[in-house]
PDB file of N, CA and C in Angstrom:
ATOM      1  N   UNK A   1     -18.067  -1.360   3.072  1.00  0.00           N
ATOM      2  CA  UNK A   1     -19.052  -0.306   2.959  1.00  0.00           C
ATOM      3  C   UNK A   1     -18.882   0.376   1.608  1.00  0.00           C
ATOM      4  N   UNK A   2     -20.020   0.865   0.821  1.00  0.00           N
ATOM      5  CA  UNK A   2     -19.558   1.208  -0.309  1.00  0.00           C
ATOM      6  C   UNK A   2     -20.100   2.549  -0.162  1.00  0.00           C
ATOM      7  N   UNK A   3     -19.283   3.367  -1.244  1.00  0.00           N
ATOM      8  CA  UNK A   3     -19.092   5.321  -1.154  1.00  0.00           C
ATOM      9  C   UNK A   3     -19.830   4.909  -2.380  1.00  0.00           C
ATOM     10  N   UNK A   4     -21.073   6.322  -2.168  1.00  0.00           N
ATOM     11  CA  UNK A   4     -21.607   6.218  -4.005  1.00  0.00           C
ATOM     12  C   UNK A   4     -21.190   7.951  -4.062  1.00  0.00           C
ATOM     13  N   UNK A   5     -20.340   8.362  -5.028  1.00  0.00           N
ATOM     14  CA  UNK A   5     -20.346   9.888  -5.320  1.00  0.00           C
ATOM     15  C   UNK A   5     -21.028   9.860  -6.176  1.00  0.00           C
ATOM     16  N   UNK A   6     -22.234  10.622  -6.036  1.00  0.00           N
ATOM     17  CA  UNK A   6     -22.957  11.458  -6.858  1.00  0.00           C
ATOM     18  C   UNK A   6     -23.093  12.659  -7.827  1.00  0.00           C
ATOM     19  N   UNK A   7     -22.275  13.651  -7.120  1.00  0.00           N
ATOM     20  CA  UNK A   7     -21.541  14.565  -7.526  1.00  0.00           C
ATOM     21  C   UNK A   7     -20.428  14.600  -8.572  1.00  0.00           C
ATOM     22  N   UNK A   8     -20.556  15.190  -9.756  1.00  0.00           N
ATOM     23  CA  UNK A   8     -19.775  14.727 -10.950  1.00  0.00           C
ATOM     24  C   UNK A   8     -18.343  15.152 -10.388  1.00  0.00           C
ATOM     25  N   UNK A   9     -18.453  17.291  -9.834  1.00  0.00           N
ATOM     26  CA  UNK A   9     -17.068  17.400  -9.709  1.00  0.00           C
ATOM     27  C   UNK A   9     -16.389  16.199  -9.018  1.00  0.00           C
ATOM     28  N   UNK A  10     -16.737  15.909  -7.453  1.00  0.00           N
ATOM     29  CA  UNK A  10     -16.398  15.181  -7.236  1.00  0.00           C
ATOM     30  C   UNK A  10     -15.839  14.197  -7.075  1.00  0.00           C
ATOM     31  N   UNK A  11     -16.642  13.227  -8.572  1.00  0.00           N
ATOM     32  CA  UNK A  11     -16.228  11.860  -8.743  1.00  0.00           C
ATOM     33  C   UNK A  11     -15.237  12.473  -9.859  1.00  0.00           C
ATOM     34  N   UNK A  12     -15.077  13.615 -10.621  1.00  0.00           N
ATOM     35  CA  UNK A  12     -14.064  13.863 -11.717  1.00  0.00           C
ATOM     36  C   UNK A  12     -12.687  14.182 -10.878  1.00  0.00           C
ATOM     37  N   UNK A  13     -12.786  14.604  -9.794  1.00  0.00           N
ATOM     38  CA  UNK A  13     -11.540  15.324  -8.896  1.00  0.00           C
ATOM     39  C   UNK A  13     -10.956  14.087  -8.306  1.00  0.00           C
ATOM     40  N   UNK A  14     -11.961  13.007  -7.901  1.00  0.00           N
ATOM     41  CA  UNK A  14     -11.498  11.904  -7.285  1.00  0.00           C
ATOM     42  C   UNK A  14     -10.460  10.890  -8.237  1.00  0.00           C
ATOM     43  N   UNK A  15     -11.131  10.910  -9.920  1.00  0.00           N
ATOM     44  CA  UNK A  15     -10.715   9.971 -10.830  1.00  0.00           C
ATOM     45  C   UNK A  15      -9.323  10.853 -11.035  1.00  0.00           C
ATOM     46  N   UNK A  16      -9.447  12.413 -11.050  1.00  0.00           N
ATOM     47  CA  UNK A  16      -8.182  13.303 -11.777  1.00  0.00           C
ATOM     48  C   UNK A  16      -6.688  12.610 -10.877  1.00  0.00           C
ATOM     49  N   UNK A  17      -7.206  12.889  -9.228  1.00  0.00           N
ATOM     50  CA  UNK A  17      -6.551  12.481  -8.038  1.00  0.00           C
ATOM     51  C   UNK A  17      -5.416  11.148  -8.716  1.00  0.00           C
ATOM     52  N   UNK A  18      -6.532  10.148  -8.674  1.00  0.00           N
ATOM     53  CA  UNK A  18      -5.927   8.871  -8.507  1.00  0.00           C
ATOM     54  C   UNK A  18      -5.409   8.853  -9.928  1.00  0.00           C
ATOM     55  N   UNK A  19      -5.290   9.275 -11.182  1.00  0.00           N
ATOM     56  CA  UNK A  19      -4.073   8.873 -12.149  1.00  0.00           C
ATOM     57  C   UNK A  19      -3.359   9.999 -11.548  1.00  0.00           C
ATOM     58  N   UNK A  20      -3.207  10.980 -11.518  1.00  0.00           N
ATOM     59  CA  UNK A  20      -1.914  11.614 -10.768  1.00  0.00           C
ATOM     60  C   UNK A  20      -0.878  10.642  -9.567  1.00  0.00           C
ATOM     61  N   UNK A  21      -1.584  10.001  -8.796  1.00  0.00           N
ATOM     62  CA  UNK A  21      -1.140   9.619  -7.731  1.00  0.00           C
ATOM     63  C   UNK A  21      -0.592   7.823  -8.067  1.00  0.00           C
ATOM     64  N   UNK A  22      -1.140   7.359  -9.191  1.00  0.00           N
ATOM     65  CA  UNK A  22      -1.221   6.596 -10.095  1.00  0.00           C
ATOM     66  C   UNK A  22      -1.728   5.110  -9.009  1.00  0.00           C
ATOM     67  N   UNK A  23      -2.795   5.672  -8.651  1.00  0.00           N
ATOM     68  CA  UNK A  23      -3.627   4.642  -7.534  1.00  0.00           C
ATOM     69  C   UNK A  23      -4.829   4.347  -8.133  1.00  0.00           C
ATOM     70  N   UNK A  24      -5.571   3.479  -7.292  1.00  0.00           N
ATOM     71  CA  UNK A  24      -7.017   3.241  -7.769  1.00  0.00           C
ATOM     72  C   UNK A  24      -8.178   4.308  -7.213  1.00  0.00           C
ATOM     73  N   UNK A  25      -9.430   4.360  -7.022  1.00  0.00           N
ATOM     74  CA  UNK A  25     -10.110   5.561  -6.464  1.00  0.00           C
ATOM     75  C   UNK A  25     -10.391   5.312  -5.264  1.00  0.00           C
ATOM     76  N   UNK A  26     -10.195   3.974  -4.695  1.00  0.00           N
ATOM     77  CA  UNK A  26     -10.559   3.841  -3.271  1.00  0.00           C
ATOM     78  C   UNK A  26      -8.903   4.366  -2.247  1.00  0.00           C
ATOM     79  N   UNK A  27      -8.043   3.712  -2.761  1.00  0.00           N
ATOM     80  CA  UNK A  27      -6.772   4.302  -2.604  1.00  0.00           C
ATOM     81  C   UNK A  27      -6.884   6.218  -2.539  1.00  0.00           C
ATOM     82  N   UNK A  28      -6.898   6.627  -4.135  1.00  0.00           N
ATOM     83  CA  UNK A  28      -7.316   8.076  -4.258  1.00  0.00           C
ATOM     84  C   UNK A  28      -8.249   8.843  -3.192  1.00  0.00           C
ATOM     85  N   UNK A  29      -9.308   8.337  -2.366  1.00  0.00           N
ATOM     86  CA  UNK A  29     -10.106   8.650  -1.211  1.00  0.00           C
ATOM     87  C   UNK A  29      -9.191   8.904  -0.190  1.00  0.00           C
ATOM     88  N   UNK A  30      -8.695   7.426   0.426  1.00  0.00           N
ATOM     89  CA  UNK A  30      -7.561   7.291   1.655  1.00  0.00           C
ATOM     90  C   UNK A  30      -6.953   8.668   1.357  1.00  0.00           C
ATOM     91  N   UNK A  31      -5.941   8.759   0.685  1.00  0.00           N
ATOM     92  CA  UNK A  31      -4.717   9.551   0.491  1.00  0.00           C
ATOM     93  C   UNK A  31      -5.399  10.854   0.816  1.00  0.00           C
ATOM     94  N   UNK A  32      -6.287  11.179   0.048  1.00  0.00           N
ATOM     95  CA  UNK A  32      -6.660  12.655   0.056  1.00  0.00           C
ATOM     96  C   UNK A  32      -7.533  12.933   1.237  1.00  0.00           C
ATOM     97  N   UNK A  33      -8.038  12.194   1.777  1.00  0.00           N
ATOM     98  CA  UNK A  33      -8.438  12.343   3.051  1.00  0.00           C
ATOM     99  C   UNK A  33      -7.477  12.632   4.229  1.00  0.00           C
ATOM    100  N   UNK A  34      -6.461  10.995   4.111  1.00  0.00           N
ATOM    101  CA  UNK A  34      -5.510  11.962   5.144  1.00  0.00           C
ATOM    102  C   UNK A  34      -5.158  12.688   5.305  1.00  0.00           C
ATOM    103  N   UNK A  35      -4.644  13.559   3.889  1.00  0.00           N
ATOM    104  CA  UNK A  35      -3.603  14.891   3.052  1.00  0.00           C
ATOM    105  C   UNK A  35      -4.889  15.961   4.083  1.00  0.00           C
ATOM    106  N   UNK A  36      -5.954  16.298   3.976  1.00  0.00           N
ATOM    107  CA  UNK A  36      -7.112  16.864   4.218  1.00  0.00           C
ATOM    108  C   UNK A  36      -7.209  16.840   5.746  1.00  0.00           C
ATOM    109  N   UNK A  37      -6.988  15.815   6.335  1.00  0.00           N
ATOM    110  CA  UNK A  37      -7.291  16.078   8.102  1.00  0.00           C
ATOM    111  C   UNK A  37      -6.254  16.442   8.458  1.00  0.00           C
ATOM    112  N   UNK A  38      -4.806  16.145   7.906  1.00  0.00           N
ATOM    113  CA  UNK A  38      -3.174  16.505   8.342  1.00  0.00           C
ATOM    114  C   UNK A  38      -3.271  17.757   8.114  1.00  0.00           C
ATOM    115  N   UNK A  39      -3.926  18.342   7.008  1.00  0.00           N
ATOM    116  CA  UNK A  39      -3.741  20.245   6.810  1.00  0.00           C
ATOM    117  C   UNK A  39      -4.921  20.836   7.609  1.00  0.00           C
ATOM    118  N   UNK A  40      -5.856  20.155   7.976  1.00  0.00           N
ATOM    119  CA  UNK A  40      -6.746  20.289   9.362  1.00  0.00           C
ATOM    120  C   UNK A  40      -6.112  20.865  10.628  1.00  0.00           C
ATOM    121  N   UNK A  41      -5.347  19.814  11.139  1.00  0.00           N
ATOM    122  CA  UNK A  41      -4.441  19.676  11.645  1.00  0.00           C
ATOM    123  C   UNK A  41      -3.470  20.322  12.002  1.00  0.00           C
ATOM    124  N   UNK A  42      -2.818  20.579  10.995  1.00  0.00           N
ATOM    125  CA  UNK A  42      -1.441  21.525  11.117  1.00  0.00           C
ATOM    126  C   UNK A  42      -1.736  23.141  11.296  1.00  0.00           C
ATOM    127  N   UNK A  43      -2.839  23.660  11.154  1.00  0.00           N
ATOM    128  CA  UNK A  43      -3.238  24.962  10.172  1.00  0.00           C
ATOM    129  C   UNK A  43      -3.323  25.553  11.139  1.00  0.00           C
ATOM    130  N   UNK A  44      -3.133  27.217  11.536  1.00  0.00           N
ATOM    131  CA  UNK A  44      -3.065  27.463  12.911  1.00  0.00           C
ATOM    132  C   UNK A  44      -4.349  28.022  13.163  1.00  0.00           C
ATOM    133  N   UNK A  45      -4.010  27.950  14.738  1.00  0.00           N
ATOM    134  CA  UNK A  45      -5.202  28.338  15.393  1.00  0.00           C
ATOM    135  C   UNK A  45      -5.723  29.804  15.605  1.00  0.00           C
ATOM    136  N   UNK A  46      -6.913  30.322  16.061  1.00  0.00           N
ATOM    137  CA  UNK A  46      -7.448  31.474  15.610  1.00  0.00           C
ATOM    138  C   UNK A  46      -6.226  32.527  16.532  1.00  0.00           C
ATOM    139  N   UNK A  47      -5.858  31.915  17.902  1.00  0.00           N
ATOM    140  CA  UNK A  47      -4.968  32.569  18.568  1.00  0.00           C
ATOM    141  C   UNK A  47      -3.574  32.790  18.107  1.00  0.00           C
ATOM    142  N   UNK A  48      -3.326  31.420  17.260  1.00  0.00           N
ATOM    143  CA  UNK A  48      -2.000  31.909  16.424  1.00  0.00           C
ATOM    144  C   UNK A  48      -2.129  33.116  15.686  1.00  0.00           C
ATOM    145  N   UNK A  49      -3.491  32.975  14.885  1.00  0.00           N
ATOM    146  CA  UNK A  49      -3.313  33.878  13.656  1.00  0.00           C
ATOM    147  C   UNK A  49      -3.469  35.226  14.019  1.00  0.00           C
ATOM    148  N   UNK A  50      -3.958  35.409  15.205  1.00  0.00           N
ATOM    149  CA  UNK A  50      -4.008  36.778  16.156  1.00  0.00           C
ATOM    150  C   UNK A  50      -3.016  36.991  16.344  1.00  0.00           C
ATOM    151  N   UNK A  51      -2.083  36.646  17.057  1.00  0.00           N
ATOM    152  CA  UNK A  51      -0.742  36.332  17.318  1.00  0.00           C
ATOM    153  C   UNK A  51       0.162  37.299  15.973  1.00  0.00           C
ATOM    154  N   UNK A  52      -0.246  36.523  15.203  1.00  0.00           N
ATOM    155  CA  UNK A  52       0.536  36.474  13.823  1.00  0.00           C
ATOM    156  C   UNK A  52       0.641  38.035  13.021  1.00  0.00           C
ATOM    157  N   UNK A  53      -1.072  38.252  13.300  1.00  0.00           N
ATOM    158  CA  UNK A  53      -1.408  39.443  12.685  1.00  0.00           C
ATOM    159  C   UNK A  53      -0.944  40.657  13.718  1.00  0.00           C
ATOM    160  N   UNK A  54      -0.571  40.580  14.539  1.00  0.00           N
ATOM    161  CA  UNK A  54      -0.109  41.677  15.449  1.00  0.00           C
ATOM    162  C   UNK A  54       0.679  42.125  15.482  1.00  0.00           C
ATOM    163  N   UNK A  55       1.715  40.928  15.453  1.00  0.00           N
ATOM    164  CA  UNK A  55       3.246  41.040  15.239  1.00  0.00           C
ATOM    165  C   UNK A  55       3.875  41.798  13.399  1.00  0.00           C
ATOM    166  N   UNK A  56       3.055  41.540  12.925  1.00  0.00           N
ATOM    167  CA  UNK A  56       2.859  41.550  11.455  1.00  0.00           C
ATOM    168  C   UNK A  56       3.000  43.358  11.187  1.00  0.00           C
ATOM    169  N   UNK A  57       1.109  43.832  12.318  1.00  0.00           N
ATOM    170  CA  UNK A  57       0.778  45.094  11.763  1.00  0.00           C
ATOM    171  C   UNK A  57       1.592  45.678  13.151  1.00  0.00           C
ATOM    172  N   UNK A  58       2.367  45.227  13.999  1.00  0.00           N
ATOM    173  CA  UNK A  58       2.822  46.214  15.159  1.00  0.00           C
ATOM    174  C   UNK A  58       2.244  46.252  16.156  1.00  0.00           C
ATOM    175  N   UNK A  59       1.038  45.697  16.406  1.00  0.00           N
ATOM    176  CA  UNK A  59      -0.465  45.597  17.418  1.00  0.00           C
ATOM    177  C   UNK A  59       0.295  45.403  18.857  1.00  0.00           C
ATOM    178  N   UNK A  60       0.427  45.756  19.672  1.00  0.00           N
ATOM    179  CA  UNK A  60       0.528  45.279  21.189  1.00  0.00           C
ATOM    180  C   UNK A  60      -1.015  45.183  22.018  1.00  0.00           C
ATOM    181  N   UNK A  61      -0.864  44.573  22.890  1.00  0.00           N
ATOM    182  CA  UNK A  61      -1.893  44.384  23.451  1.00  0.00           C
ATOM    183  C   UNK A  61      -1.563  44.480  25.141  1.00  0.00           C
ATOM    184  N   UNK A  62      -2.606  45.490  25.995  1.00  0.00           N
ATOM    185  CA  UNK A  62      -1.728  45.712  27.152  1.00  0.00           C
ATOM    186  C   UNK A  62      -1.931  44.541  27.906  1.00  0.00           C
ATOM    187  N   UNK A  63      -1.604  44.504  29.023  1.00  0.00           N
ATOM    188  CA  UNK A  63      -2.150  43.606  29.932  1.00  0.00           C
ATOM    189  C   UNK A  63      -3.684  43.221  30.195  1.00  0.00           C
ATOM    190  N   UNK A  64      -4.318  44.326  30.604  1.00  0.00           N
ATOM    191  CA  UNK A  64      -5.580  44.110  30.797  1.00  0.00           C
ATOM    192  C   UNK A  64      -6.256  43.205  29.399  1.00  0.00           C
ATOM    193  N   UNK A  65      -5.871  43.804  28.610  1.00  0.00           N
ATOM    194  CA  UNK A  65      -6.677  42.816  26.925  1.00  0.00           C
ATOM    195  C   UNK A  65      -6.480  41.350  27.212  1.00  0.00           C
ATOM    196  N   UNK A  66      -5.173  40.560  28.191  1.00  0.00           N
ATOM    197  CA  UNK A  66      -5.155  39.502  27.915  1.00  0.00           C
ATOM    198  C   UNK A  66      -5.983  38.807  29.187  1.00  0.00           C
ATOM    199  N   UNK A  67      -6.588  39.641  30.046  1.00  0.00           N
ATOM    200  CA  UNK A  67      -6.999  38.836  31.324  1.00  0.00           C
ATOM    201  C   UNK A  67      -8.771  38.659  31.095  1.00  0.00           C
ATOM    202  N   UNK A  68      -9.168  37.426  30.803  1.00  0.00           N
ATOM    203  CA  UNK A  68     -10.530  36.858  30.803  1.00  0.00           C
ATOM    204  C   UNK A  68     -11.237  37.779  30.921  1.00  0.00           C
ATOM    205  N   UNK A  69     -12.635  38.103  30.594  1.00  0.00           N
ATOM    206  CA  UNK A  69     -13.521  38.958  31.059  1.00  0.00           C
ATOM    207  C   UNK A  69     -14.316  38.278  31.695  1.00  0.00           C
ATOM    208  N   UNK A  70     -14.935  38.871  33.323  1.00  0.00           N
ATOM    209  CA  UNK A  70     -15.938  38.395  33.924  1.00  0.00           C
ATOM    210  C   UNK A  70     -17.270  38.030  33.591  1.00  0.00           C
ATOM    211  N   UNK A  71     -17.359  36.850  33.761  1.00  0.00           N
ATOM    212  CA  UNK A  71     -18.912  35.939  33.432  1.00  0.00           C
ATOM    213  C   UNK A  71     -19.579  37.449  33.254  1.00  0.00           C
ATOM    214  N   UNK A  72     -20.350  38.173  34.053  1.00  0.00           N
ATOM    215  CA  UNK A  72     -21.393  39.445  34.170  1.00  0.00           C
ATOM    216  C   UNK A  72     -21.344  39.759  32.634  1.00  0.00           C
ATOM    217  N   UNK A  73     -20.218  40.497  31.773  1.00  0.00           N
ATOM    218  CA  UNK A  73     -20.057  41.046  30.489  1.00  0.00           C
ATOM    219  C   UNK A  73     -20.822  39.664  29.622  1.00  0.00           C
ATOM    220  N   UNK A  74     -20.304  38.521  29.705  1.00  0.00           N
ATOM    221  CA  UNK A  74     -21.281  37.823  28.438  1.00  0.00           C
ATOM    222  C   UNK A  74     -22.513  37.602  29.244  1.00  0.00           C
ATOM    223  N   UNK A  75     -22.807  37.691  30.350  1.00  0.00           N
ATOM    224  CA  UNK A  75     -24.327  37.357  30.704  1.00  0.00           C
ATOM    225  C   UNK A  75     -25.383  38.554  29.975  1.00  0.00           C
ATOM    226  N   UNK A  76     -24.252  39.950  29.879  1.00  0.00           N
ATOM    227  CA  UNK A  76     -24.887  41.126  29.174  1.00  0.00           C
ATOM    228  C   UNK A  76     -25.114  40.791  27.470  1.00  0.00           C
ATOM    229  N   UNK A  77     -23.813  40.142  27.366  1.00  0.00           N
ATOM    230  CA  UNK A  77     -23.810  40.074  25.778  1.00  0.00           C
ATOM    231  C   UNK A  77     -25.011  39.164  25.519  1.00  0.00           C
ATOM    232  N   UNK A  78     -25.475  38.002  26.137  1.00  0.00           N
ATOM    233  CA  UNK A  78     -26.343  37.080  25.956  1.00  0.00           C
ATOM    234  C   UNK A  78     -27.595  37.187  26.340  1.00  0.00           C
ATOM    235  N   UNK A  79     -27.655  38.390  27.082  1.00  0.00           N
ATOM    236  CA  UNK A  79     -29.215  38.756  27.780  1.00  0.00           C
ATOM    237  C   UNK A  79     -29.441  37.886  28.868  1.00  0.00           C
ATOM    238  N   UNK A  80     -28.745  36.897  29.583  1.00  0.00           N
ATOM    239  CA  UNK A  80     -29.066  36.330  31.029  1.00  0.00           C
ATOM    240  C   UNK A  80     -28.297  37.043  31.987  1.00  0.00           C
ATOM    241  N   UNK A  81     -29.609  38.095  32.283  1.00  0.00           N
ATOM    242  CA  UNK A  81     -29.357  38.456  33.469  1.00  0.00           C
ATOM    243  C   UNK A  81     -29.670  38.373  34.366  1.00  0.00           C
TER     244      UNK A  81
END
């Protein structure tokens, strides 16, 4: 299957890539793609970063904050009522 980049940055970031990496540009694709779904991947989740930021600024959260809210409240938020 063939990739046409169109896009100059692009194809300039792709060519910069692969002499750094000292590969060809189809190689240079692979690599940086994987590099790209692995930091996808790894990067935390919105609950971590809640998590993160709490502990950070001191935030507690009581009990009640962590227990689901009943269907009724988003049927309000969404207008199906």
């Amino acid at each position: 299957m063939t990739l046409n980049v169109s896009n100059s940055e692009a194809d300039a970031l792709t060519r910069r890539f692969a002499r750094i990496a000292g590969v060809g540009i189809t190689d240079a694709i692979v690599i940086a793609m994987k590099e790209a779904i692995a930091r996808r991947r790894e990067a935390e989740t919105a609950q971590e970063t809640a998590t993160r930021l709490r502990k950070k600024y001191g935030v507690t959260l009581p009990p009640a904050a962590r227990r689901p809210l009943p269907r009724e409240a988003f049927d309000e938020i969404w207008g199906d009522r």
